[in-house]
PDB file of N, CA and C in Angstrom:
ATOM      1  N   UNK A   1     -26.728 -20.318  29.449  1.00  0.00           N
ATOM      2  CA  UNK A   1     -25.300 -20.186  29.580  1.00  0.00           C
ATOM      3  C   UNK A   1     -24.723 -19.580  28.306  1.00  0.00           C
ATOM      4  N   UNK A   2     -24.076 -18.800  28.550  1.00  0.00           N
ATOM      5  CA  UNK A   2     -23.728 -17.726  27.336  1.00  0.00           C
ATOM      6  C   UNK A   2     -21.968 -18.342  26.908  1.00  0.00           C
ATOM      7  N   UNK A   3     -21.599 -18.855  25.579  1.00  0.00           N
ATOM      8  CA  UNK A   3     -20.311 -18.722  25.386  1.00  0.00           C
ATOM      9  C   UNK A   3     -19.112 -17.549  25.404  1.00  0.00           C
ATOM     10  N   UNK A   4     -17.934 -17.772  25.877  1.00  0.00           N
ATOM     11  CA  UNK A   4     -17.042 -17.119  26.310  1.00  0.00           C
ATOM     12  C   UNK A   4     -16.814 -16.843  24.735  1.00  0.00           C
ATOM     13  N   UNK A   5     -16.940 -15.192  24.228  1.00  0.00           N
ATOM     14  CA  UNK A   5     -16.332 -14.620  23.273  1.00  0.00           C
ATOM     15  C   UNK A   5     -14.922 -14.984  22.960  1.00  0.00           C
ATOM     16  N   UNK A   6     -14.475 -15.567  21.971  1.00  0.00           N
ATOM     17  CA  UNK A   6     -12.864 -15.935  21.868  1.00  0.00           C
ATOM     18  C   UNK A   6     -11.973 -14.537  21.167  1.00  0.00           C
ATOM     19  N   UNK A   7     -11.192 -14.063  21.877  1.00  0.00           N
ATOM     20  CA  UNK A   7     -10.623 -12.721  20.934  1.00  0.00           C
ATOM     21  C   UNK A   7      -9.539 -12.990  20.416  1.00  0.00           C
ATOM     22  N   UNK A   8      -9.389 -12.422  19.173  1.00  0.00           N
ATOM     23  CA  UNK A   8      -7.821 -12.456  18.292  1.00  0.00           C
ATOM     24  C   UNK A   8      -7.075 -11.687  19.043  1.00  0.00           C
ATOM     25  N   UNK A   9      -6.163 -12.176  18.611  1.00  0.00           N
ATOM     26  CA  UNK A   9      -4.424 -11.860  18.774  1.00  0.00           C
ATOM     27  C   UNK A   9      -4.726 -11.017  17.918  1.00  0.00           C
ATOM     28  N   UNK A  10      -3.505  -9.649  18.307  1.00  0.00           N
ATOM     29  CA  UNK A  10      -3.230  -8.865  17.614  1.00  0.00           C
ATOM     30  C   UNK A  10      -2.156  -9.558  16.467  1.00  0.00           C
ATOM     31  N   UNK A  11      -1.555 -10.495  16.333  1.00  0.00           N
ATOM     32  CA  UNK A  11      -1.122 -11.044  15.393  1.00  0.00           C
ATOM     33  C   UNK A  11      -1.826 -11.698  14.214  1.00  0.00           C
ATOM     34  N   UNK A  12      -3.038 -12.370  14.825  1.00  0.00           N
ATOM     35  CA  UNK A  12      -4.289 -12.710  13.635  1.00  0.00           C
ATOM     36  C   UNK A  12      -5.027 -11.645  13.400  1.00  0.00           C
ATOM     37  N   UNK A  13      -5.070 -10.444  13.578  1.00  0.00           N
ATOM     38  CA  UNK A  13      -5.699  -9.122  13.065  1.00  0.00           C
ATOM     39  C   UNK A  13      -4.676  -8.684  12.073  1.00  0.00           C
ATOM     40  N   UNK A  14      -3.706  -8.953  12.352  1.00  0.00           N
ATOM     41  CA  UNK A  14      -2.609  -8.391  11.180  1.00  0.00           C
ATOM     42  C   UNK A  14      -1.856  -9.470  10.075  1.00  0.00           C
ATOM     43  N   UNK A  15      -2.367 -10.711  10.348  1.00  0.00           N
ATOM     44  CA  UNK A  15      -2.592 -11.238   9.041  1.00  0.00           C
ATOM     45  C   UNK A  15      -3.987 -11.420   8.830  1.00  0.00           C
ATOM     46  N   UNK A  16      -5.264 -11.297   9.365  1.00  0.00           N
ATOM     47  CA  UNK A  16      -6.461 -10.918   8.069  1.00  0.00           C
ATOM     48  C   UNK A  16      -5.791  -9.628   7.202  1.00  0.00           C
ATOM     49  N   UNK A  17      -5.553  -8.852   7.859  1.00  0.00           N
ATOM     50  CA  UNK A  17      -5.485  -7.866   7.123  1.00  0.00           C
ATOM     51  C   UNK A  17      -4.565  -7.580   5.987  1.00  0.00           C
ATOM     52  N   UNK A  18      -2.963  -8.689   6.045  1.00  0.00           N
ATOM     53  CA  UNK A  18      -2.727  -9.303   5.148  1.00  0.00           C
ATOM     54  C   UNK A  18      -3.160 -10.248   4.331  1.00  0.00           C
ATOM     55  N   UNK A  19      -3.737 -11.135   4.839  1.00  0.00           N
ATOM     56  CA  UNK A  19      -4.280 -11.626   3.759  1.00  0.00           C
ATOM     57  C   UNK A  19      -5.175 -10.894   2.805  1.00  0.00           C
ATOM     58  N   UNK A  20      -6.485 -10.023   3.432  1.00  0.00           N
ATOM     59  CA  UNK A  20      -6.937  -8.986   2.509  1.00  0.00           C
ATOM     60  C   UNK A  20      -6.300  -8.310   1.517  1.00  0.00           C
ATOM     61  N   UNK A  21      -5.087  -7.985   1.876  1.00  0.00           N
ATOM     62  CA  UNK A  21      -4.102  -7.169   0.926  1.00  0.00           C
ATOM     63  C   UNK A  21      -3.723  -7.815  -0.090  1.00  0.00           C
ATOM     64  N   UNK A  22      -3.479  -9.544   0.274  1.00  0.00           N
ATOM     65  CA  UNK A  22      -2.974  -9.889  -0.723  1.00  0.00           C
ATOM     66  C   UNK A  22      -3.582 -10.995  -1.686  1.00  0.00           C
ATOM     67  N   UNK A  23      -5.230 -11.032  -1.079  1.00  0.00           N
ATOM     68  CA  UNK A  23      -6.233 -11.419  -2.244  1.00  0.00           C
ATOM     69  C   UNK A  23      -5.613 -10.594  -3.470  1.00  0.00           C
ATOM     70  N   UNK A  24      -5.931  -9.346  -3.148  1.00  0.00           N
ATOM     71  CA  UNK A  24      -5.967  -7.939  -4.204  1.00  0.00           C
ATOM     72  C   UNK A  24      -5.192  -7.729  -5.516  1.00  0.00           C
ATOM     73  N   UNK A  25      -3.881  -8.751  -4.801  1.00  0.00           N
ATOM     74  CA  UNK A  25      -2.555  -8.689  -5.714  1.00  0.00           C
ATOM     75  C   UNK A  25      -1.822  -7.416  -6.120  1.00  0.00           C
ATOM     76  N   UNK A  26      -1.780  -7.550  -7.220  1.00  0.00           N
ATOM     77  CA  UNK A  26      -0.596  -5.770  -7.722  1.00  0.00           C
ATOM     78  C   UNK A  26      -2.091  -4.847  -7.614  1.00  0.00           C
ATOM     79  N   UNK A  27      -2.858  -4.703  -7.514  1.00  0.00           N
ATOM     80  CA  UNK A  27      -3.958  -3.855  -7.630  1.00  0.00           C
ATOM     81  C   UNK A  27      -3.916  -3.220  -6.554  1.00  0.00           C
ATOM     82  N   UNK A  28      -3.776  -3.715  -5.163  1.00  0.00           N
ATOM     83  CA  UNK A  28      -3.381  -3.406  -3.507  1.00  0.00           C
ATOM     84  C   UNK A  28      -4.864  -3.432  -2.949  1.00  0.00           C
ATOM     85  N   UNK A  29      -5.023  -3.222  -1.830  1.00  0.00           N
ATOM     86  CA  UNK A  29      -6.539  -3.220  -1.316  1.00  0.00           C
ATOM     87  C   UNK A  29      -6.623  -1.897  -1.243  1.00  0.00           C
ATOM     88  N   UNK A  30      -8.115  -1.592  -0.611  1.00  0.00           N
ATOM     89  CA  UNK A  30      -8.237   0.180  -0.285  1.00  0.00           C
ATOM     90  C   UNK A  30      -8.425  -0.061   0.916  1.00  0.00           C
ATOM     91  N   UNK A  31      -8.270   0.857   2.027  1.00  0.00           N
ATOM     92  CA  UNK A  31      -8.887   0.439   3.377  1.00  0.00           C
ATOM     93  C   UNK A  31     -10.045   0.018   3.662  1.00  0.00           C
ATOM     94  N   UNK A  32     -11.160   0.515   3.289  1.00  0.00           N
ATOM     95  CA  UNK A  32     -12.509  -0.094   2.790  1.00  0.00           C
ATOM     96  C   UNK A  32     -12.717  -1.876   3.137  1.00  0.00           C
ATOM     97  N   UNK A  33     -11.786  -1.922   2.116  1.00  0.00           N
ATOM     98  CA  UNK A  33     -11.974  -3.418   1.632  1.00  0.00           C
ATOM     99  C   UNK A  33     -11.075  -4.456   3.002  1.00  0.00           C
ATOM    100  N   UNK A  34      -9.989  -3.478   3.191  1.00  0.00           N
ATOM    101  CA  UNK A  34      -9.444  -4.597   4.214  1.00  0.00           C
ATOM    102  C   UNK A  34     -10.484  -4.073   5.640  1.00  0.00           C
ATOM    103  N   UNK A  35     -10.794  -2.836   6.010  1.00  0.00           N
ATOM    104  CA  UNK A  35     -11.552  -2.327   7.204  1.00  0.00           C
ATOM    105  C   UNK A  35     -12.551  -4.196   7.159  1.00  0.00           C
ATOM    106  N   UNK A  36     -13.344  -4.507   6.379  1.00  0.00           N
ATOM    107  CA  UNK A  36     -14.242  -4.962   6.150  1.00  0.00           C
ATOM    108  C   UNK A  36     -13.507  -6.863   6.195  1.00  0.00           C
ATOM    109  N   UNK A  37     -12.329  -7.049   5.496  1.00  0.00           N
ATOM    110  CA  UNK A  37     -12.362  -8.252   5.809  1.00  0.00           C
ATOM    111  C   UNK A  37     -11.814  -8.820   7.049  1.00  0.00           C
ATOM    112  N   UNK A  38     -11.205  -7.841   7.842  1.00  0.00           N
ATOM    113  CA  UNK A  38     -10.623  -7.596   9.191  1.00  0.00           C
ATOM    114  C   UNK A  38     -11.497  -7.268  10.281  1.00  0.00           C
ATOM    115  N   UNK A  39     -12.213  -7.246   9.643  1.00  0.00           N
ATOM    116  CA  UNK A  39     -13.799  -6.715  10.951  1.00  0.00           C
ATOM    117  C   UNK A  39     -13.238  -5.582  11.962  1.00  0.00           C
ATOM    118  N   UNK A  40     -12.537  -4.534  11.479  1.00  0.00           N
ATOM    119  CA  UNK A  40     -12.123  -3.583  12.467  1.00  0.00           C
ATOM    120  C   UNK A  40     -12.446  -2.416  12.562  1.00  0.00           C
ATOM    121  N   UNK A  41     -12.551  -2.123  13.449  1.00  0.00           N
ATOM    122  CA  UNK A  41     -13.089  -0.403  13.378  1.00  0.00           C
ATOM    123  C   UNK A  41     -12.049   0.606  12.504  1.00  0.00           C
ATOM    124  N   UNK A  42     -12.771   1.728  12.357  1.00  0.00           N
ATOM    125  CA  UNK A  42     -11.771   2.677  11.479  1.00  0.00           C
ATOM    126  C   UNK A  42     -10.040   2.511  12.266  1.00  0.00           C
ATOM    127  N   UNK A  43     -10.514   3.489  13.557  1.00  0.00           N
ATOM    128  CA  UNK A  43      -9.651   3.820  14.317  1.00  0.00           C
ATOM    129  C   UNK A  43      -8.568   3.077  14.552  1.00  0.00           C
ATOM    130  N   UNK A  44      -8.849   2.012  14.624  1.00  0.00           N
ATOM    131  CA  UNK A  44      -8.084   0.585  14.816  1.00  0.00           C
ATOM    132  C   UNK A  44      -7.441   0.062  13.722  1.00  0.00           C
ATOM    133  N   UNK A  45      -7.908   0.229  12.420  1.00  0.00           N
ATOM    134  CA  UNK A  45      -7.750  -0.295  11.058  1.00  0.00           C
ATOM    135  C   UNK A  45      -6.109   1.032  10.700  1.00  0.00           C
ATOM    136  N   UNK A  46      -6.705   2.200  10.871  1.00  0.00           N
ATOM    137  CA  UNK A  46      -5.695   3.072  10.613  1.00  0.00           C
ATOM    138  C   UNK A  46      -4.595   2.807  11.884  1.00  0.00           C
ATOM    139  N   UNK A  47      -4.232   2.519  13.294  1.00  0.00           N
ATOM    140  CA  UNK A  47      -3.060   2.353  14.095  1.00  0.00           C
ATOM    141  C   UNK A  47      -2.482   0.962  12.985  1.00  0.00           C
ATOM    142  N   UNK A  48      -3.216  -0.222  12.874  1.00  0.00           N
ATOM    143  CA  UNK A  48      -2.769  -1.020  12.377  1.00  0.00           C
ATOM    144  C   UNK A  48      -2.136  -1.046  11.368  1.00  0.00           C
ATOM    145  N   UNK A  49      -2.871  -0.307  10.023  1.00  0.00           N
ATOM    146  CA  UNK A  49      -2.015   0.061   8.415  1.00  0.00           C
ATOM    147  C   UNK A  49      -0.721   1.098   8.815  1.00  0.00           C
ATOM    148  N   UNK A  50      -0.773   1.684   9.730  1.00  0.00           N
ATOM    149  CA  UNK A  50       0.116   2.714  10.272  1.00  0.00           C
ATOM    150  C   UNK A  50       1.523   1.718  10.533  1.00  0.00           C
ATOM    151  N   UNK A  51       1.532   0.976  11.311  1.00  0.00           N
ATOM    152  CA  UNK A  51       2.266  -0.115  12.193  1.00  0.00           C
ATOM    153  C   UNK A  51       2.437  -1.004  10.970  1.00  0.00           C
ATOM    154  N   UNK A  52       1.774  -1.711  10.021  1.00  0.00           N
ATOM    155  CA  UNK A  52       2.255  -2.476   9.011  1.00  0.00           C
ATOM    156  C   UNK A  52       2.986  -1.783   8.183  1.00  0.00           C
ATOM    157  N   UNK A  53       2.675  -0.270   7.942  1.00  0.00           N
ATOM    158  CA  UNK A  53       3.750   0.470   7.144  1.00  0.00           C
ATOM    159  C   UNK A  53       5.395   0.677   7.797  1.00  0.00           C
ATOM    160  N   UNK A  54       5.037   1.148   8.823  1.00  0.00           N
ATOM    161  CA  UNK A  54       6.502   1.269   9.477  1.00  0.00           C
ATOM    162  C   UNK A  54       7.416   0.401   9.652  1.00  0.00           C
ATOM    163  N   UNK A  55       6.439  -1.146   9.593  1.00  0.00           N
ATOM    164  CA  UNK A  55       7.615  -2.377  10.162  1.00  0.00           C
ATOM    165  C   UNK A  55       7.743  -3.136   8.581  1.00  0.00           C
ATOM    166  N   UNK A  56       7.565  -2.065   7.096  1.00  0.00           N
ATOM    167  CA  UNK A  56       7.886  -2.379   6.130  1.00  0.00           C
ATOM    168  C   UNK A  56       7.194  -4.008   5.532  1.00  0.00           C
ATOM    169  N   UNK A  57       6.249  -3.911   5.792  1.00  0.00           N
ATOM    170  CA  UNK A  57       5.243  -5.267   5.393  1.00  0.00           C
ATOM    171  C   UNK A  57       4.526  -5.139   4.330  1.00  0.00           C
ATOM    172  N   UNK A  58       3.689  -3.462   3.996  1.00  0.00           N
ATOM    173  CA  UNK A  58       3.033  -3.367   2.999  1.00  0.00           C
ATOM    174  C   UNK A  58       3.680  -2.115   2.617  1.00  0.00           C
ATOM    175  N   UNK A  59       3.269  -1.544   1.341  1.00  0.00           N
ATOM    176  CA  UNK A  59       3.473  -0.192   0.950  1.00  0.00           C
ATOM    177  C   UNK A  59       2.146   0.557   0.896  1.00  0.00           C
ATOM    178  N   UNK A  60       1.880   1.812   0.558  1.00  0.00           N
ATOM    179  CA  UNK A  60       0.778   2.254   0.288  1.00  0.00           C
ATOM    180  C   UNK A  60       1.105   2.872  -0.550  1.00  0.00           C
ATOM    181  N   UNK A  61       0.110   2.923  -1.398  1.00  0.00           N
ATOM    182  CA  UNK A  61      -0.313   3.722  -2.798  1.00  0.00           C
ATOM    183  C   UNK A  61      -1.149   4.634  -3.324  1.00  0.00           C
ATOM    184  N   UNK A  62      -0.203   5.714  -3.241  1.00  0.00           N
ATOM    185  CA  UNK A  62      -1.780   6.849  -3.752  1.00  0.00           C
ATOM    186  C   UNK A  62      -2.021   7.498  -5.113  1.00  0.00           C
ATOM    187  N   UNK A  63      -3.166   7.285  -5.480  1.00  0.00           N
ATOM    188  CA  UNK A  63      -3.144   7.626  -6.676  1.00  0.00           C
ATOM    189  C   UNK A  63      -3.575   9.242  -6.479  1.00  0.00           C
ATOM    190  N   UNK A  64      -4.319   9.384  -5.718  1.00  0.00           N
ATOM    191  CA  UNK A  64      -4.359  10.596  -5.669  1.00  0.00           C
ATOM    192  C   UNK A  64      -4.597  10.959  -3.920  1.00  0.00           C
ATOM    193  N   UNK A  65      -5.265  11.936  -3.651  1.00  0.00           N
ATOM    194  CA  UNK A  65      -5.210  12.372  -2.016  1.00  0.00           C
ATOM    195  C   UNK A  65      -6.392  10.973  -1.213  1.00  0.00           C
ATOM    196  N   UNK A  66      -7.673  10.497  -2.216  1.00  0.00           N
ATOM    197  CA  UNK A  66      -8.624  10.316  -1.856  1.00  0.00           C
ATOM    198  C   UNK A  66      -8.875   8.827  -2.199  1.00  0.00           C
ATOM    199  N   UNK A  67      -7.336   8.453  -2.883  1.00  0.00           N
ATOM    200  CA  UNK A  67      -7.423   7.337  -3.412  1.00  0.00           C
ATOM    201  C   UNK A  67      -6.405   6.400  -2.880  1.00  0.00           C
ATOM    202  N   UNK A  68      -6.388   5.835  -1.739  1.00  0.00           N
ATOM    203  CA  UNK A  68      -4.950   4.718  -1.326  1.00  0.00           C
ATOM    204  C   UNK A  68      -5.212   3.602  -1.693  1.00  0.00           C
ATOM    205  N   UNK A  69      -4.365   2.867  -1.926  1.00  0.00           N
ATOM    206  CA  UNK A  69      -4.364   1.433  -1.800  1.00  0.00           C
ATOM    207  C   UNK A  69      -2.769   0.651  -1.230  1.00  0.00           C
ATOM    208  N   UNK A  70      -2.914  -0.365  -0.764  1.00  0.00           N
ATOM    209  CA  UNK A  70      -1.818  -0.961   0.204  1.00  0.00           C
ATOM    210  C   UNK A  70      -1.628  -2.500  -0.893  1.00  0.00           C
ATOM    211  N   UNK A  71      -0.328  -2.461  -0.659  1.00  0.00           N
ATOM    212  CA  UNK A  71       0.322  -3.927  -1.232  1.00  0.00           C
ATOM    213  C   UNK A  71       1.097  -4.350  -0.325  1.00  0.00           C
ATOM    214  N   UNK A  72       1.630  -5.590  -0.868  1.00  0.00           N
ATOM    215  CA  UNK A  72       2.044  -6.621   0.591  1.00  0.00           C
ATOM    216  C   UNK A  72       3.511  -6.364   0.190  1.00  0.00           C
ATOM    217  N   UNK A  73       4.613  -6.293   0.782  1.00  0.00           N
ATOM    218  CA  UNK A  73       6.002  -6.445   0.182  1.00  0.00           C
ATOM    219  C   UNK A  73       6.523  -7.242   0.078  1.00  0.00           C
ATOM    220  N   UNK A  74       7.615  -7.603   0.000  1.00  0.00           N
ATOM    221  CA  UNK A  74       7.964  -9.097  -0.058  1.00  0.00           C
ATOM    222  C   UNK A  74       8.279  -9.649   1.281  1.00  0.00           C
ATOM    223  N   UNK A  75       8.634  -8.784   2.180  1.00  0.00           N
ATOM    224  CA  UNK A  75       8.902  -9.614   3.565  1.00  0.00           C
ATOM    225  C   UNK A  75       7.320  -9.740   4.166  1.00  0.00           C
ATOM    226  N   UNK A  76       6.371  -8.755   3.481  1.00  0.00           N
ATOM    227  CA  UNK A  76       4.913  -8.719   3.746  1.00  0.00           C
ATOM    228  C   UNK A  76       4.796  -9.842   3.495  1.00  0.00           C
ATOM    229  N   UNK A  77       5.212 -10.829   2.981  1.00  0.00           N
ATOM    230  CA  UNK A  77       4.489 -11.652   1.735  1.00  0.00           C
ATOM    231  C   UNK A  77       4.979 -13.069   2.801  1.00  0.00           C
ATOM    232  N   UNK A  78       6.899 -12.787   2.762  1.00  0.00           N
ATOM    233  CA  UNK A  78       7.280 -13.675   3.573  1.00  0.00           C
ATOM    234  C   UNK A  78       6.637 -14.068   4.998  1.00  0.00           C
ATOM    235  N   UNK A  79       6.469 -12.729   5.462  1.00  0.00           N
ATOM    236  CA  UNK A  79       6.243 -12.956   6.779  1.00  0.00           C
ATOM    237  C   UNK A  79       4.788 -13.726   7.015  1.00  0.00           C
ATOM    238  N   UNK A  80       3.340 -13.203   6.034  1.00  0.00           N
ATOM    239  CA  UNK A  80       2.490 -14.117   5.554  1.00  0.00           C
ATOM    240  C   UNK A  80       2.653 -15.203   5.537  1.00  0.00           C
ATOM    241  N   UNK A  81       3.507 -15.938   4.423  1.00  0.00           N
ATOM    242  CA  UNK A  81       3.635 -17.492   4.684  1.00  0.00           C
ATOM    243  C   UNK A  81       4.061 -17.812   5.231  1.00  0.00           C
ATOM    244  N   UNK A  82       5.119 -17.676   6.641  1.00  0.00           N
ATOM    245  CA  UNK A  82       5.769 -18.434   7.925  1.00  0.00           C
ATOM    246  C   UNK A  82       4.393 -17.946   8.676  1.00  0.00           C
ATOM    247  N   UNK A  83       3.533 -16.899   8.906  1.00  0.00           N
ATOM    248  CA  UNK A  83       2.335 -17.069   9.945  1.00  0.00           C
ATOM    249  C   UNK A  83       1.591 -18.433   9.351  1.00  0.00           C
ATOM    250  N   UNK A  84       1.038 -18.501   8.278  1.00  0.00           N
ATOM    251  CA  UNK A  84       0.250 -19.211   8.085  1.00  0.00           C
ATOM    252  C   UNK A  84       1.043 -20.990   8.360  1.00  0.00           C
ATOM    253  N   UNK A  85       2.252 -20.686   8.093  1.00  0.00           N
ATOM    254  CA  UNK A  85       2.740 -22.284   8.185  1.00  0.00           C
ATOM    255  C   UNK A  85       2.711 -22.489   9.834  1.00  0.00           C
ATOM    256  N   UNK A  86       2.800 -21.559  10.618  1.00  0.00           N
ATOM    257  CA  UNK A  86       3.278 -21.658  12.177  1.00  0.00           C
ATOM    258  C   UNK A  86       1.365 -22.056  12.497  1.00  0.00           C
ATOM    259  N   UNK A  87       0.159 -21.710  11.916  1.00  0.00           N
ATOM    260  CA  UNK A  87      -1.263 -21.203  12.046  1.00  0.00           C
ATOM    261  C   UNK A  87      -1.379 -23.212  11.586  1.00  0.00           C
ATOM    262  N   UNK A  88      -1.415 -22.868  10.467  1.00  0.00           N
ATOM    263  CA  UNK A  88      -1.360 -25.059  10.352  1.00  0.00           C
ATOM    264  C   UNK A  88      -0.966 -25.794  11.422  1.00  0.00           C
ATOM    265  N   UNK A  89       0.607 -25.461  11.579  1.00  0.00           N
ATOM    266  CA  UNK A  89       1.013 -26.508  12.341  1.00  0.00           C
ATOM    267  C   UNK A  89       0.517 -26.265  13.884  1.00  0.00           C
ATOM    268  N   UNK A  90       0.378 -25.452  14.403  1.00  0.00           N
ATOM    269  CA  UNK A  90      -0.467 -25.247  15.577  1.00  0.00           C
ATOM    270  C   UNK A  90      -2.067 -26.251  15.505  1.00  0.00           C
ATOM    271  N   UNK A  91      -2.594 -25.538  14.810  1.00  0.00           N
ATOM    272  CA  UNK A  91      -3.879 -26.125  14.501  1.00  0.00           C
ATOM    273  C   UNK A  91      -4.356 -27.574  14.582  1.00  0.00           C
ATOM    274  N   UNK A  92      -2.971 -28.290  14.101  1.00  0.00           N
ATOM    275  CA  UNK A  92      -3.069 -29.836  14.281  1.00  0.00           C
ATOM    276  C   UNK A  92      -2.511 -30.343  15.450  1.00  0.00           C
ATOM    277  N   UNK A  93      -2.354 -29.768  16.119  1.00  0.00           N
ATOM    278  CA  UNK A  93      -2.263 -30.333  17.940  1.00  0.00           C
ATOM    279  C   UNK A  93      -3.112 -29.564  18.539  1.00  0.00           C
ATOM    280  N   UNK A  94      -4.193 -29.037  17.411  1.00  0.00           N
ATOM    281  CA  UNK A  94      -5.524 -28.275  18.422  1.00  0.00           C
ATOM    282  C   UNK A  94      -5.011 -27.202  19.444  1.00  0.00           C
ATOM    283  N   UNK A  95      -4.246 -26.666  18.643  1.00  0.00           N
ATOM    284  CA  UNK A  95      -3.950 -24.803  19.934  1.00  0.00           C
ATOM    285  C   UNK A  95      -4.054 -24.193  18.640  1.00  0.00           C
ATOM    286  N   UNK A  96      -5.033 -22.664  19.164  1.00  0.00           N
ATOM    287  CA  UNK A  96      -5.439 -21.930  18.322  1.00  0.00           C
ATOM    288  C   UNK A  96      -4.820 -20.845  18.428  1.00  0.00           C
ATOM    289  N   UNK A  97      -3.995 -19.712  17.204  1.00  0.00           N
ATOM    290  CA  UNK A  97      -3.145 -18.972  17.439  1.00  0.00           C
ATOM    291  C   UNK A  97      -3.692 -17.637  18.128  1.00  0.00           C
TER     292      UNK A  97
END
């Protein structure tokens, strides 16, 4: 008997991927690094950083053409800690977000 694969919410894909960002601190992540702690494919990783940029969550940073890195903003940051407080309090009546 094979277990039923459990899939994320597109809402817990977009806070790993905040949270990745904001291990990093003022330094920002590179895609690389969040591709990898987000377990996401390229393709998917770029709609997503695309969509976190537009709805003003992270910034991106280029140092040069070949060089990005992403930081969290402050509503990035905010919006981070109300997921994670809503992710607790769920958790302790056992529903998983």
């Amino acid at each position: 008997m094979s277990k039923k694969r459990a899939y994320r919410s597109k809402m817990r894909i977009l806070a790993d991927m905040m949270r990745a960002i904001q291990v990093e601190g003022e330094e920002g992540a590179g895609p690389t690094k969040i591709l990898y702690a987000a377990n996401l494919s390229h393709d998917r990783l770029t709609q997503y950083l695309d969509e976190l940029v537009e709805k003003e969550l992270i910034d991106e940073r280029n140092q040069d053409e070949s060089n990005r890195s992403y930081v969290l903003t402050e509503k990035g940051r905010e919006f981070l800690r109300e997921y994670i407080r809503v992710e607790r309090f769920s958790e302790a009546f056992g529903i998983e977000i």
